[in-house]
Protein backbone atom coordinates (compact mmCIF):
# COMPACT_ATOMS: atom_id res chain seq x y z
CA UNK A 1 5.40 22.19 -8.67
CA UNK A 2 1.75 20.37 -7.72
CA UNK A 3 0.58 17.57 -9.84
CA UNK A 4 -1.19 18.06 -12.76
CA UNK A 5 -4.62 18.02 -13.20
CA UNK A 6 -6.51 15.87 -15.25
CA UNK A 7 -9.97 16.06 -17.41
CA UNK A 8 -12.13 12.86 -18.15
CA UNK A 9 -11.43 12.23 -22.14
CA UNK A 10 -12.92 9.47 -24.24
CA UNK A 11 -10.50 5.99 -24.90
CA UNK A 12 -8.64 5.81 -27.80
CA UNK A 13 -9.53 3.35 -30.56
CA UNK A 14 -7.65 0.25 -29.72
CA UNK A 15 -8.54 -2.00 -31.96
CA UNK A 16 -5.32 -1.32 -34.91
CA UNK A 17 -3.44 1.07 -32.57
CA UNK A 18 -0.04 0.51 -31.85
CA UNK A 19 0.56 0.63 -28.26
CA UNK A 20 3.51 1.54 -26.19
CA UNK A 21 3.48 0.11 -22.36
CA UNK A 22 5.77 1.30 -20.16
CA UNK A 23 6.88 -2.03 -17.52
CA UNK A 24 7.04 -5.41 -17.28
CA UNK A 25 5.73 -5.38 -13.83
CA UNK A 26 2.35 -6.99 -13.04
CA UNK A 27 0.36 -3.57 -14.43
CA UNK A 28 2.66 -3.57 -17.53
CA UNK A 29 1.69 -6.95 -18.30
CA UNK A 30 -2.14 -6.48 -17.15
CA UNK A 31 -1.94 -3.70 -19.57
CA UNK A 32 -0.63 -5.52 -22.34
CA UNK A 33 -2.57 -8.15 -21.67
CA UNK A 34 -6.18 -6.33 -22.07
CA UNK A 35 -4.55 -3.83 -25.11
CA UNK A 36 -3.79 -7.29 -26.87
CA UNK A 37 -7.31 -8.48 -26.25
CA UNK A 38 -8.75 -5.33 -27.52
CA UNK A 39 -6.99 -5.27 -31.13
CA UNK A 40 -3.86 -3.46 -30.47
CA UNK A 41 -0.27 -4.11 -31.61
CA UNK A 42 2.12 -3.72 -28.38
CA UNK A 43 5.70 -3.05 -27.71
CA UNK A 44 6.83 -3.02 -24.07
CA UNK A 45 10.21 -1.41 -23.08
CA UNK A 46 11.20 -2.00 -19.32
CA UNK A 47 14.12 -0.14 -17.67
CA UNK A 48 15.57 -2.92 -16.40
CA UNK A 49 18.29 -5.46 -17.33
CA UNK A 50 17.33 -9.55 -18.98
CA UNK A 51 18.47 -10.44 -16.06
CA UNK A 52 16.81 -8.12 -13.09
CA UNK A 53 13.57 -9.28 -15.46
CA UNK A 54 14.23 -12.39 -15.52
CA UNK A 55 15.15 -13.30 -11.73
CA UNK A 56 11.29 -11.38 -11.04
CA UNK A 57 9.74 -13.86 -13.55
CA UNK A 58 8.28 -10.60 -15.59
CA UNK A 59 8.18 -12.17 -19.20
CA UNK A 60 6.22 -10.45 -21.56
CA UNK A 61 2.39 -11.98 -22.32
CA UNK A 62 1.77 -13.76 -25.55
CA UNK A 63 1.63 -11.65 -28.68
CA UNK A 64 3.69 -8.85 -27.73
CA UNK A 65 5.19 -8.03 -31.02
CA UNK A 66 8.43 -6.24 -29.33
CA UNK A 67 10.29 -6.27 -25.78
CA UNK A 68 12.58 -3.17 -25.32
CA UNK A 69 14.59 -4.17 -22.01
CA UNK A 70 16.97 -1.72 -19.94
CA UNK A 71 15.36 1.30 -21.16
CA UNK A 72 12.32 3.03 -22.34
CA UNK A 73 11.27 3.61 -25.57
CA UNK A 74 10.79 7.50 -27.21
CA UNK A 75 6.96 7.39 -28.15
CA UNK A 76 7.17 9.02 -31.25
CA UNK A 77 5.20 6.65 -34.19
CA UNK A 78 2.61 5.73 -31.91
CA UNK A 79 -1.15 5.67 -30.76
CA UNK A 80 -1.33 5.24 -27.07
CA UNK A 81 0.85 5.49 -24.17
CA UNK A 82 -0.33 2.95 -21.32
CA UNK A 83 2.38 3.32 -18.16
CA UNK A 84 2.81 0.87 -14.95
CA UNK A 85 2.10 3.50 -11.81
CA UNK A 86 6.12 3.11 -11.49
CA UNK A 87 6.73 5.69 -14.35
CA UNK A 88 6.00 8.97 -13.29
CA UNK A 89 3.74 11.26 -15.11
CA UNK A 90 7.39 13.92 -14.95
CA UNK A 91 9.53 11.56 -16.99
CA UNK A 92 10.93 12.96 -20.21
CA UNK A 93 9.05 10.51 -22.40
CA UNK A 94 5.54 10.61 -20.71
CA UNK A 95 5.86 14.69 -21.14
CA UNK A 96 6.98 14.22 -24.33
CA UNK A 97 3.90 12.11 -25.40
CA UNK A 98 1.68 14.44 -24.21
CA UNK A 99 3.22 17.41 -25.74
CA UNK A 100 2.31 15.14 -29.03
CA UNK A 101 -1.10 14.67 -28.31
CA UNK A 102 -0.17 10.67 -27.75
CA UNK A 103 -3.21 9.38 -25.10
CA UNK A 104 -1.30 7.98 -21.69
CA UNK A 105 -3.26 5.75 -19.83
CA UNK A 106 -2.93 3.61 -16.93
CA UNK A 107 -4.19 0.07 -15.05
CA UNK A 108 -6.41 2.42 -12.18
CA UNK A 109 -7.45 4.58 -14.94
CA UNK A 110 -8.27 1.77 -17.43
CA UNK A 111 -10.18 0.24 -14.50
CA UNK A 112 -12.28 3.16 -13.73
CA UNK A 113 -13.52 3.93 -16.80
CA UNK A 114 -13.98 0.17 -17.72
CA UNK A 115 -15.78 -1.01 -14.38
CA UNK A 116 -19.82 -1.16 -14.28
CA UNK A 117 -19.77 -1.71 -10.92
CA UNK A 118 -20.12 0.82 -7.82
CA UNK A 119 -16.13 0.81 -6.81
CA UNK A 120 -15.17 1.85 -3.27
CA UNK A 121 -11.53 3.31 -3.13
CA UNK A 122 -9.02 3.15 -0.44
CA UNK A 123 -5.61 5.05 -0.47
CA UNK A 124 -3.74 6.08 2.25
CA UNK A 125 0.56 6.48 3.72
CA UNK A 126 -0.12 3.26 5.42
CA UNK A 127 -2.91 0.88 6.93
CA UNK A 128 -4.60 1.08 3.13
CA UNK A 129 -3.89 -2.69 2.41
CA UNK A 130 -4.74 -4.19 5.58
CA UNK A 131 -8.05 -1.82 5.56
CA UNK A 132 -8.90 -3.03 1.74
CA UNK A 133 -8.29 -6.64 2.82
CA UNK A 134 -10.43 -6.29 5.86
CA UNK A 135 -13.32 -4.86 3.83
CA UNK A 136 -12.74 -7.66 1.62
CA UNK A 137 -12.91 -10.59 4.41
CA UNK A 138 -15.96 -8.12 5.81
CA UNK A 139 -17.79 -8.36 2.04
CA UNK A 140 -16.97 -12.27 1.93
CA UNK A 141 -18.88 -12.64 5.20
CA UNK A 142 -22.05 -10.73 3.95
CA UNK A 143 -22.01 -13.05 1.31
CA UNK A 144 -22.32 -9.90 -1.25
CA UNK A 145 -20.54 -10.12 -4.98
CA UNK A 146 -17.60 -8.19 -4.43
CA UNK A 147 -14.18 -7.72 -5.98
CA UNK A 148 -10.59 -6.87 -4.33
CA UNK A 149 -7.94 -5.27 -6.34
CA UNK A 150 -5.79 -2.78 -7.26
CA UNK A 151 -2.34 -1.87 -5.62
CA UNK A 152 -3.10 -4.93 -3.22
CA UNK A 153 -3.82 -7.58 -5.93
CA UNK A 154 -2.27 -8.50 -9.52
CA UNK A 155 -3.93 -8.52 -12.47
CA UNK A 156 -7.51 -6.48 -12.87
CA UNK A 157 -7.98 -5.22 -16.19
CA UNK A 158 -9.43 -8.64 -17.33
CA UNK A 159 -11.63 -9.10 -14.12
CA UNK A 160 -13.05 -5.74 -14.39
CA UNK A 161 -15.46 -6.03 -17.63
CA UNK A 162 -16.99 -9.06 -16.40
CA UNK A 163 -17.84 -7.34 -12.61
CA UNK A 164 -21.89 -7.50 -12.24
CA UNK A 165 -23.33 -4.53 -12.32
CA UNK A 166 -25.15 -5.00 -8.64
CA UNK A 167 -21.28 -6.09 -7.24
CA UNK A 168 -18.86 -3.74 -5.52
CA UNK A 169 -14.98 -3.37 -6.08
CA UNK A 170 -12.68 -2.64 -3.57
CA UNK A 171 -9.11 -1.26 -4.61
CA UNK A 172 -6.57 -0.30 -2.69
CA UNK A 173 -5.06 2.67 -4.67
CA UNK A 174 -1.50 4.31 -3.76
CA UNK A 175 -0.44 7.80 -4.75
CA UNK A 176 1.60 6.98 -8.10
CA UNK A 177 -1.66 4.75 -9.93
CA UNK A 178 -3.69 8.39 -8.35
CA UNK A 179 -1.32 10.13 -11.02
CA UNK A 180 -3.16 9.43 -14.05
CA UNK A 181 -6.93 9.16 -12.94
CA UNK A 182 -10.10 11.43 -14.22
CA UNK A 183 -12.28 9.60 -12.32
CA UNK A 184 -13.04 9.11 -8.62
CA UNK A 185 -14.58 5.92 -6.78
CA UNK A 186 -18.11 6.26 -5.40
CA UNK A 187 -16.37 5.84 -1.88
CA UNK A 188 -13.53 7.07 -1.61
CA UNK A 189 -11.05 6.38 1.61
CA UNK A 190 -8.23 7.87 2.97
CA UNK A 191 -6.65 5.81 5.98
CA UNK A 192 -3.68 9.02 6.56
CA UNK A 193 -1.59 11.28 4.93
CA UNK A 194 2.12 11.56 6.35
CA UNK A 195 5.29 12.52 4.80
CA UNK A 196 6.56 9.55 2.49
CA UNK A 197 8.22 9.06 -0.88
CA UNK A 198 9.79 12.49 -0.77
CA UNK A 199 13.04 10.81 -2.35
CA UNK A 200 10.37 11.41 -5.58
CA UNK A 201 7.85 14.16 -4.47
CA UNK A 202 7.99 17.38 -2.73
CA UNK A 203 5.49 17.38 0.37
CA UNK A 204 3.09 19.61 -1.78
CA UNK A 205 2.82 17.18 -4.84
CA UNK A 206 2.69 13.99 -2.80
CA UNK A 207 -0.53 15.29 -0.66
CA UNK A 208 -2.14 16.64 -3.96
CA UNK A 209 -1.46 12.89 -5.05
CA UNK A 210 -3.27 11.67 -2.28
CA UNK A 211 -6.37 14.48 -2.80
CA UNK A 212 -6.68 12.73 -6.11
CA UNK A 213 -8.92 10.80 -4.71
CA UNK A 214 -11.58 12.69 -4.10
CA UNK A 215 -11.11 15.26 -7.04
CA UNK A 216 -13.36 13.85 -9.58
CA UNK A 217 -16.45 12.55 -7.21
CA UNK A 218 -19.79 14.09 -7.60
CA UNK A 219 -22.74 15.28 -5.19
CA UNK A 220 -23.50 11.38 -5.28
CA UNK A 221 -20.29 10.60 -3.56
CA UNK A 222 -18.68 9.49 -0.35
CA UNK A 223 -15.55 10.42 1.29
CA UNK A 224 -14.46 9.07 4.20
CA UNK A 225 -11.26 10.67 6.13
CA UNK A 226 -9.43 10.04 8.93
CA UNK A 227 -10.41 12.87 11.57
CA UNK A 228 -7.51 12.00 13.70
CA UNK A 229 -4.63 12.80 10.95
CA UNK A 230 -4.15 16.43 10.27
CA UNK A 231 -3.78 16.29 6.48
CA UNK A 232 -6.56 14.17 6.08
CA UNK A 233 -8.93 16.78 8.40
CA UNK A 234 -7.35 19.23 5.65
CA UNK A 235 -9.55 17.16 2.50
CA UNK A 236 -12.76 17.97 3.91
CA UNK A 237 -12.29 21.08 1.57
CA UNK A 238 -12.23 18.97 -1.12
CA UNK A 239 -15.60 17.26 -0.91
CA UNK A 240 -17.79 17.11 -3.40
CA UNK A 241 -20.52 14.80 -2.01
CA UNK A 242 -21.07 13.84 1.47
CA UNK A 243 -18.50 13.09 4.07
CA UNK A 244 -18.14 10.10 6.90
CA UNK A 245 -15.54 10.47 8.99
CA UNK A 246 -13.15 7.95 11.48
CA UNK A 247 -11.43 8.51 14.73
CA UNK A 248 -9.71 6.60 17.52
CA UNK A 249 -10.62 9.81 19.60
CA UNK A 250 -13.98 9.61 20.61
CA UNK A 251 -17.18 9.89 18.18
CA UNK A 252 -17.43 12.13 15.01
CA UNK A 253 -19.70 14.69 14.01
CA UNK A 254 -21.56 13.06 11.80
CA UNK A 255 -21.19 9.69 10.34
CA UNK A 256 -18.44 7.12 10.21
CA UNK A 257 -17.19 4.60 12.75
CA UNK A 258 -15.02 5.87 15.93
CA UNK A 259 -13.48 4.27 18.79
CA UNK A 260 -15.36 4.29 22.58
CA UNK A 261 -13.43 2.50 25.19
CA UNK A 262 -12.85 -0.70 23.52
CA UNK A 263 -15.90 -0.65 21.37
CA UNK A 264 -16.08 0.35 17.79
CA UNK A 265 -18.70 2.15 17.09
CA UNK A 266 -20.70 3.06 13.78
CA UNK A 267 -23.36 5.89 12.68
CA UNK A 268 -25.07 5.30 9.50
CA UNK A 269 -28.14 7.17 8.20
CA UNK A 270 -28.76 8.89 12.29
CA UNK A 271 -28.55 5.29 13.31
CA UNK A 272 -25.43 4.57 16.47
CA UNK A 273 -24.80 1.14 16.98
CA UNK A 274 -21.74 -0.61 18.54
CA UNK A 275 -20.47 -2.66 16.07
CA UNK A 276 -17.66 -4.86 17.68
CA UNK A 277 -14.53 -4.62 19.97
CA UNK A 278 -10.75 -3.79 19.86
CA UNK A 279 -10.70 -7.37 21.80
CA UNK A 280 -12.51 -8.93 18.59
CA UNK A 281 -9.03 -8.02 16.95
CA UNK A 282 -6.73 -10.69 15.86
CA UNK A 283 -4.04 -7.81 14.42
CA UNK A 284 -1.35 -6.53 17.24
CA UNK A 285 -1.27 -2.41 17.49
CA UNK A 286 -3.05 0.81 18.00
CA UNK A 287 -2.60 1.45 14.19
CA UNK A 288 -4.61 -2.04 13.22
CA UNK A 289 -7.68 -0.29 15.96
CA UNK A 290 -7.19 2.50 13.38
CA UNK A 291 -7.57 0.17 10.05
CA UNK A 292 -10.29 -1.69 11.94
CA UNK A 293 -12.45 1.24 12.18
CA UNK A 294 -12.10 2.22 9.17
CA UNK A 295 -13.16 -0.88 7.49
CA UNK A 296 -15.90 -0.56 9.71
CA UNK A 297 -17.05 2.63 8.31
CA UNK A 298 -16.50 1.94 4.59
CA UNK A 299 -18.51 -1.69 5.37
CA UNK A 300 -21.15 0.46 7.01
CA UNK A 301 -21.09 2.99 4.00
CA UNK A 302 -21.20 -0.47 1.55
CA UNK A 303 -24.58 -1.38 3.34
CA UNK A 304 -23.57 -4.33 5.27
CA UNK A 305 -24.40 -5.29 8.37
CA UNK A 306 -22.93 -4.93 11.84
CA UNK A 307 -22.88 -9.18 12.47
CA UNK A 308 -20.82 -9.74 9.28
CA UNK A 309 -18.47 -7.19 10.11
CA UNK A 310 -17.33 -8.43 13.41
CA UNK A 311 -17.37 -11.86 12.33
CA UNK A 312 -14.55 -10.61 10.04
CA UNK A 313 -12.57 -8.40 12.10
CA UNK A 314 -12.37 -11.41 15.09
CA UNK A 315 -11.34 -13.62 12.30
CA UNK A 316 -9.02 -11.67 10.27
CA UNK A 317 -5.10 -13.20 11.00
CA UNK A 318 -3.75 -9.94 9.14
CA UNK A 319 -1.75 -9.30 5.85
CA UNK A 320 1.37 -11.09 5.77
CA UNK A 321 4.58 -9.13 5.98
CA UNK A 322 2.90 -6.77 8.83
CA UNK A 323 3.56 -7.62 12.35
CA UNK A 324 3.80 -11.03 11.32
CA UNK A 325 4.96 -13.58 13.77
CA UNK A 326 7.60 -16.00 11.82
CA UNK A 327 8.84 -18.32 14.83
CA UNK A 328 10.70 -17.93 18.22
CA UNK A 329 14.43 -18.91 18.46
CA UNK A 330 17.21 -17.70 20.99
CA UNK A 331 14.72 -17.09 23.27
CA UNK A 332 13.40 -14.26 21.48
CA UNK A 333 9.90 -13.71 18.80
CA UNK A 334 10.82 -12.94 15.89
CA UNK A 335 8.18 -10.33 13.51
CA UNK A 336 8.26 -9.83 9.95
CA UNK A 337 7.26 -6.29 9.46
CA UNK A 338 8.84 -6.10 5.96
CA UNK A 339 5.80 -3.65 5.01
CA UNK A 340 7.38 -0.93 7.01
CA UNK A 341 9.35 1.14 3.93
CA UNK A 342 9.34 4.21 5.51
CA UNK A 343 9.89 5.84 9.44
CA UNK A 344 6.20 6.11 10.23
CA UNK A 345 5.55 2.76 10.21
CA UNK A 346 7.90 1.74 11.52
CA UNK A 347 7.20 3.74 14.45
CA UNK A 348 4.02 2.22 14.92
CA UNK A 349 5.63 -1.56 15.20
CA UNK A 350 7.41 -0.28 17.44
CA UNK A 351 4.65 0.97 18.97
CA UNK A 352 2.93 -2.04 18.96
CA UNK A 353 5.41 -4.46 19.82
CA UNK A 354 5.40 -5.05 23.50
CA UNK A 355 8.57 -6.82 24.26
CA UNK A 356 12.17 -5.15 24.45
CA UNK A 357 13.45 -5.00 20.71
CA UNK A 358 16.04 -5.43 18.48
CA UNK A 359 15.45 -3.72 15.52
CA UNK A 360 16.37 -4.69 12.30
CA UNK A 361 16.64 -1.27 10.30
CA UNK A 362 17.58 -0.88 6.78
CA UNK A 363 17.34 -1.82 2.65
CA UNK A 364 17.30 1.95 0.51
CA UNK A 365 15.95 5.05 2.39
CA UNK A 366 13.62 7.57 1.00
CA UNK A 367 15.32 11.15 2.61
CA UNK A 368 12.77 10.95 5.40
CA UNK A 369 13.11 12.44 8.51
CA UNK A 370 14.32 10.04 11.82
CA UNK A 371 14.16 12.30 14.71
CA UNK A 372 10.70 10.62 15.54
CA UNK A 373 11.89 6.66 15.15
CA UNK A 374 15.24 7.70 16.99
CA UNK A 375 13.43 8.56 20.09
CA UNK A 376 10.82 5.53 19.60
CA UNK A 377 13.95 3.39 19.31
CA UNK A 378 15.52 4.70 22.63
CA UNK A 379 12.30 3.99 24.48
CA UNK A 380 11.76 0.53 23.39
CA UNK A 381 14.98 -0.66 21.47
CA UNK A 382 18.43 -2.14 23.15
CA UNK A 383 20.20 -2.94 20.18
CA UNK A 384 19.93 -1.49 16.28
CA UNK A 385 21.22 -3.73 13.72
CA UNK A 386 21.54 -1.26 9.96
CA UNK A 387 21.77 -3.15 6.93
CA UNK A 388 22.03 -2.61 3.22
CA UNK A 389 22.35 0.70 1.23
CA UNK A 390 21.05 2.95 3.72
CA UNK A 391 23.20 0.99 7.00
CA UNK A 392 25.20 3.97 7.80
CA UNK A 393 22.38 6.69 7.36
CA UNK A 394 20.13 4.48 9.92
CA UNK A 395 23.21 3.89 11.92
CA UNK A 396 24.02 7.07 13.02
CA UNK A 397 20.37 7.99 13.42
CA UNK A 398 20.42 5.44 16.22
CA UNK A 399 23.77 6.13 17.48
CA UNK A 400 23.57 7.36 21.11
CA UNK A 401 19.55 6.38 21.26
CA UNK A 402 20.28 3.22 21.45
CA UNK A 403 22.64 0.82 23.60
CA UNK A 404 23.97 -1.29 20.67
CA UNK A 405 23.94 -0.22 17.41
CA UNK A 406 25.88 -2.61 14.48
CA UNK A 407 26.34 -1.62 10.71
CA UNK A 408 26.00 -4.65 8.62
CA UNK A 409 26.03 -5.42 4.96
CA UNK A 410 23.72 -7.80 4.07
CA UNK A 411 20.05 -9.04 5.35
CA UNK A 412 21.55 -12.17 6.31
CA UNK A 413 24.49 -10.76 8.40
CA UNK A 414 21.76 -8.21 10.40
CA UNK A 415 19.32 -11.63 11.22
CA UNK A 416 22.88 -13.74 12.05
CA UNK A 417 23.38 -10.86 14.28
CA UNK A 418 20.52 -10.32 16.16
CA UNK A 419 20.93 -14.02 16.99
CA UNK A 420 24.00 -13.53 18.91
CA UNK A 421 22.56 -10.25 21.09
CA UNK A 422 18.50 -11.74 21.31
CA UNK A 423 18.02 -12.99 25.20
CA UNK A 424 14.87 -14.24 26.51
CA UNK A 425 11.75 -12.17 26.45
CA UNK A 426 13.09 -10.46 23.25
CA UNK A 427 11.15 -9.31 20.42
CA UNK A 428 13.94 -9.29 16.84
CA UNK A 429 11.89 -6.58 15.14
CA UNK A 430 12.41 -6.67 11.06
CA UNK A 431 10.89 -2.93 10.36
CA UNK A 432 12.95 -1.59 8.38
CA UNK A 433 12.12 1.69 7.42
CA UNK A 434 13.49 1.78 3.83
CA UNK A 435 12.55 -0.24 0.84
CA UNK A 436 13.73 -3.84 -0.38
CA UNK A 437 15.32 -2.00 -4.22
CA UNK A 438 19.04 -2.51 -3.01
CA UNK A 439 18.86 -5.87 -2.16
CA UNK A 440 15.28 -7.37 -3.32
CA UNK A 441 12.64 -6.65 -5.99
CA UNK A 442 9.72 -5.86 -3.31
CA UNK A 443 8.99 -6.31 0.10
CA UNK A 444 7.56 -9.32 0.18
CA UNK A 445 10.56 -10.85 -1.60
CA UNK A 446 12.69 -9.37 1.63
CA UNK A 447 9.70 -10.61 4.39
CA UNK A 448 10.39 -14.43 2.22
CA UNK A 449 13.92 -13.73 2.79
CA UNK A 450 14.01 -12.77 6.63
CA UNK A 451 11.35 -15.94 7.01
CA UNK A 452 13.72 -18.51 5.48
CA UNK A 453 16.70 -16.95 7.33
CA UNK A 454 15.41 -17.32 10.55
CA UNK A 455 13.32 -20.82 10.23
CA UNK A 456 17.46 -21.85 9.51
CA UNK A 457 18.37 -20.47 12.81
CA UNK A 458 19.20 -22.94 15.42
CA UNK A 459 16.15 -24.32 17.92
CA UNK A 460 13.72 -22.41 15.89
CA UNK A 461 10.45 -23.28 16.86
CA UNK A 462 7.07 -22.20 14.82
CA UNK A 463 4.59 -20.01 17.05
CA UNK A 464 0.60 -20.61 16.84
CA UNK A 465 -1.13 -17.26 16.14
């Protein structure tokens, strides 16, 4: 079944209402934050346990008038539905409040509607973090007002209303906050499209998810897709406005940014002009080329300037969590790729790790396929090292690909591991393909974790960048 579509519909009255939110995560409390501002009463109901909510330091803001936790509340009795992008628009009681006329809304869709400024979109199956914070560090250089948010930063509902007019925001935006949108950005990005999350969506609904994006721009909009990915190609029938385009392939049709030899090259307005160089970059892999030139063209699209621009891609360090260095010990590097929740990008650590690997594999799967990371693994792997809920799945993925392969339970016993089989010249590789919710409440909590565990290791030594 696709993914329903939306229609823009005016805000309910807050002021009086009684609200419902849906999460004590950070959009829960954003939301109930900005509802409480605005006049409302609120209850929030969370699915999980004192406890779980407690150990993530989600406590519910000042003047909440009720906290439901380990389950969520039927909506019947009241005005407005607002939902953290972790509730799905299919469960029983967000149907159930539409079928009673209740308004749902969320953070992104709050934001949209609420935001005077020209907002600039990015979404994407990977790279769309590193390419929002790029066009961040790019907008900080111009020296232009500018705002970064969404899926990448924590609260935004009470930056949002105060956002000059002449400034631009720049959210990163994943597929579930796309589920309750009626409105579009004025440039909207999409960094890929490849299978992920299908433990939740079909194929089908997940791509509709990500051709949210585009679905509510007009003639006076911009979308900018990623010529090299094949679902991506597929949104140009989707376009409403104009189109810019991105490749690592050689230059586009019209404009955009593309890759030629190691330059980076932009056309805006018939204007080609080399803009900086895959040396300039800071970031390690073929897939950071890829979120480099696509900063590139949404800076270009923004109206800044080529000198700007490469000032901030040759000083960007990169996100933290992605292909980043923690420390050497027993001979070996050691990289924090906790980012990597799913097979694709893990494959392009892999890819862009240079040094024989162990590979650190594990946390709760997502019914993805392996074939792919199984033959990556056997090219550039000697020794697989499965931990957590989804060990044994990854384990006998890797089984014959790879020389040594060891099922373990915990993150602690895989990095303890890899200590004992690293030799010199190694590269321990955490990229684990599944996501943290076994063992840790995101995956920066697990990338903390892996840090810690290895600065403890003995004759660790810290690596400059």
């Amino acid at each position: 079944m696709m993914v329903e579509r939306t229609t823009a519909a005016e805000l309910p009255e807050i002021a009086g209402a009684r609200a419902l939110v849906y999460s004590l995560g950070i959009e829960g409390r954003d939301l109930a934050r900005w509802l409480l501002a605005h006049g409302a009463a609120v209850t929030v109901a969370d699915t999980r346990t004192p406890e779980q909510l407690e150990a993530a330091g989600a406590a519910p803001p000042e003047g909440v008038e009720r906290t439901v936790r380990g389950g969520l509340l039927d909506p019947v009795g009241y005005d407005l539905l607002a939902v953290s992008q972790s509730v799905l628009r299919t469960h029983p009681n967000v149907v159930r409040a539409r079928e009673l006329g209740i308004p749902v809304i969320s953070q992104l869709a709050l934001a949209l509607r609420l935001c005077p400024a020209r907002v600039v979109g990015i979404t994407g199956s990977s790279g769309k973090s590193t390419t929002t914070a790029l066009v961040g560090a790019m907008a900080e250089r111009a020296g232009i007002e500018h705002l970064v948010g969404g899926n990448l930063g924590g609260a935004l509902l009470d930056r949002i209303e105060t956002v000059p007019e002449s400034a631009t925001v720049v959210l990163e935006i994943s597929h579930t906050q796309l589920q309750y949108t009626d409105r579009s950005p004025a440039i909207a990005a999409v960094t890929n499209v490849t299978p992920n999350h299908l433990d939740q969506f079909t194929w089908p609904e997940y791509v509709d998810l990500k051709r949210a994006i585009l679905r509510h721009q007009d003639a006076d909009g911009l979308a900018i897709l990623n010529a090299d990915d094949a679902t991506s190609r597929d949104f140009r029938a989707e376009v409403r406005g104009r189109l810019a385009e991105v490749s690592l392939a050689g230059p586009v049709a019209g404009e955009g940014a593309w890759l030629e030899g190691d330059a980076i090259v932009s056309r805006r307005g018939g204007a080609t002009e080399p803009v900086a160089t895959t040396h300039d970059l800071r970031m390690r892999g073929r897939h950071n080329v890829a979120n480099a030139v696509m900063a590139v063209a949404i800076a270009r699209a923004m109206g800044l300037s080529p000198e700007p621009i490469a000032e901030a891609l040759r000083r960007f360090p990169g996100l933290p969590h992605r292909l980043q260095v923690v420390g050497r010990a027993h001979g070996a590097i050691w990289i924090n790729d906790s980012i990597a929740t799913s097979p694709e990008r893990t494959l392009a650590a892999l890819e862009a790790v240079g040094e024989p690997a162990i590979l650190l594999l594990g946390g709760r799967e997502k019914a993805l396929p392996l074939d792919r990371l199984r033959d990556a693994a056997a090219r550039r792997c000697h020794a697989a090292i499965c931990f957590g809920e989804a060990a044994t799945p990854f384990a006998q993925a890797m089984a014959g690909a790879v020389g040594t392969v060891v099922r373990v339970e915990t993150l602690a016993e895989a990095v303890e591991t890899a200590a004992t089989l690293a030799r010199e010249g190694d590269a321990v590789l955490l990229s684990p393909a599944g996501t943290s919710f076994d063992a840790y409440p995101r995956f920066e909590a697990r990338g903390e974790a892996f840090a810690e565990l290895v600065a403890a290791l003995d004759g660790f030594e810290e690596v400059s960048p």
